[in-house]
Protein backbone atom coordinates (compact mmCIF):
# COMPACT_ATOMS: atom_id res chain seq x y z
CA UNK A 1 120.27 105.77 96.58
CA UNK A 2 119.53 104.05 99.46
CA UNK A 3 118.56 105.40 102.49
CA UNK A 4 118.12 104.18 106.53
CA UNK A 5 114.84 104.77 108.34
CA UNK A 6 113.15 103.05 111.38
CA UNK A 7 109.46 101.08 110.63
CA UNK A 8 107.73 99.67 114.10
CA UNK A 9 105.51 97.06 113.21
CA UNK A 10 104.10 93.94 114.95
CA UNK A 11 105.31 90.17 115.74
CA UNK A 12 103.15 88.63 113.78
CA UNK A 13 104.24 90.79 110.62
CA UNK A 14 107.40 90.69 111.35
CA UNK A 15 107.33 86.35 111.31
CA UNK A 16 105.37 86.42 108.10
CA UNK A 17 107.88 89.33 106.12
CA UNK A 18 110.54 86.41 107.20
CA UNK A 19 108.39 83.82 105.94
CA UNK A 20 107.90 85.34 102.96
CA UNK A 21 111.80 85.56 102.59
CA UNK A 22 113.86 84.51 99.88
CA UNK A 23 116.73 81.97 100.43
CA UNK A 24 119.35 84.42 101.81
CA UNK A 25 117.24 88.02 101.43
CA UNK A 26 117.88 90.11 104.17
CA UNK A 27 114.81 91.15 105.73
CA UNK A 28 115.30 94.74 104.13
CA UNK A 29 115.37 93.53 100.79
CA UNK A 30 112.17 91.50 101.65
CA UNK A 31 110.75 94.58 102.79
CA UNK A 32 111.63 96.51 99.39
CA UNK A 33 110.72 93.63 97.37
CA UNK A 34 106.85 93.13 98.84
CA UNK A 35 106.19 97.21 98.70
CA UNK A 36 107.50 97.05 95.39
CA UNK A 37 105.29 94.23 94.40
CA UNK A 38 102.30 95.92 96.31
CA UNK A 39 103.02 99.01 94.47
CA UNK A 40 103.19 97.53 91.22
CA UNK A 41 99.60 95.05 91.84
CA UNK A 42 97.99 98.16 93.17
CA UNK A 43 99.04 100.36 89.48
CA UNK A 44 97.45 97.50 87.78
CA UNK A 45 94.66 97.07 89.66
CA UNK A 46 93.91 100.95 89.05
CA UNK A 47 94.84 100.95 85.60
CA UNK A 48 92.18 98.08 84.87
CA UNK A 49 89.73 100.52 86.91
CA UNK A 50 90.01 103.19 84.55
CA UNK A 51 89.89 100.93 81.53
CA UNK A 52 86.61 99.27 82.76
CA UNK A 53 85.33 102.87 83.23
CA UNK A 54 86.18 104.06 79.99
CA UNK A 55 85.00 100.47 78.25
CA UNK A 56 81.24 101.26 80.43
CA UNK A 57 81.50 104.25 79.02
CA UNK A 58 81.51 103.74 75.95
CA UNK A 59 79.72 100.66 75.88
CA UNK A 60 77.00 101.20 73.91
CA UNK A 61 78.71 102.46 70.94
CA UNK A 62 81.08 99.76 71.13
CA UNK A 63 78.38 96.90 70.73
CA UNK A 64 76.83 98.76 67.69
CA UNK A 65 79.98 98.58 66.38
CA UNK A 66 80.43 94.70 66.66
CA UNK A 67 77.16 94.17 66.01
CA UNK A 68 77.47 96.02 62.67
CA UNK A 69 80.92 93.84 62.16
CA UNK A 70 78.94 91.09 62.73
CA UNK A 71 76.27 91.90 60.24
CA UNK A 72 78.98 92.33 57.28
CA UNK A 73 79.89 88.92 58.33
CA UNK A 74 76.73 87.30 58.04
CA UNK A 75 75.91 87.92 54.94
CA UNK A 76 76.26 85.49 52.07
């Protein structure tokens, strides 16, 4: 469902939400389609947050364990 609401915001964001228009998108759609693809960039860049915090930490047991792989496949 769609629905109508009002949004004030400046000249110079209006001129670049139509330059960053698609061959006949109504600025509405343009609207939708950058907060959707803001929305979507921003749950990525959080979910790569908390796998960076959960790879730190556990970091240190996660090298033992490649090093130990390692090991096994050094051997002759």
């Amino acid at each position: 469902m769609r629905l109508k609401t009002s949004v004030t915001l400046s000249e110079d964001l209006l001129r670049a939400i139509d330059r960053a228009a698609r061959k006949g998108e109504a600025r509405s759609q343009v609207l939708e389609r950058l907060v959707r693809e803001g929305l979507a960039a921003r749950a990525r860049r959080e979910a790569g947050e908390r796998d960076r915090t959960l790879i730190n930490e556990h970091a240190e047991a996660l090298n033992a364990e490649v090093e130990d792989a390692l090991h096994y496949q050094a051997l002759p």
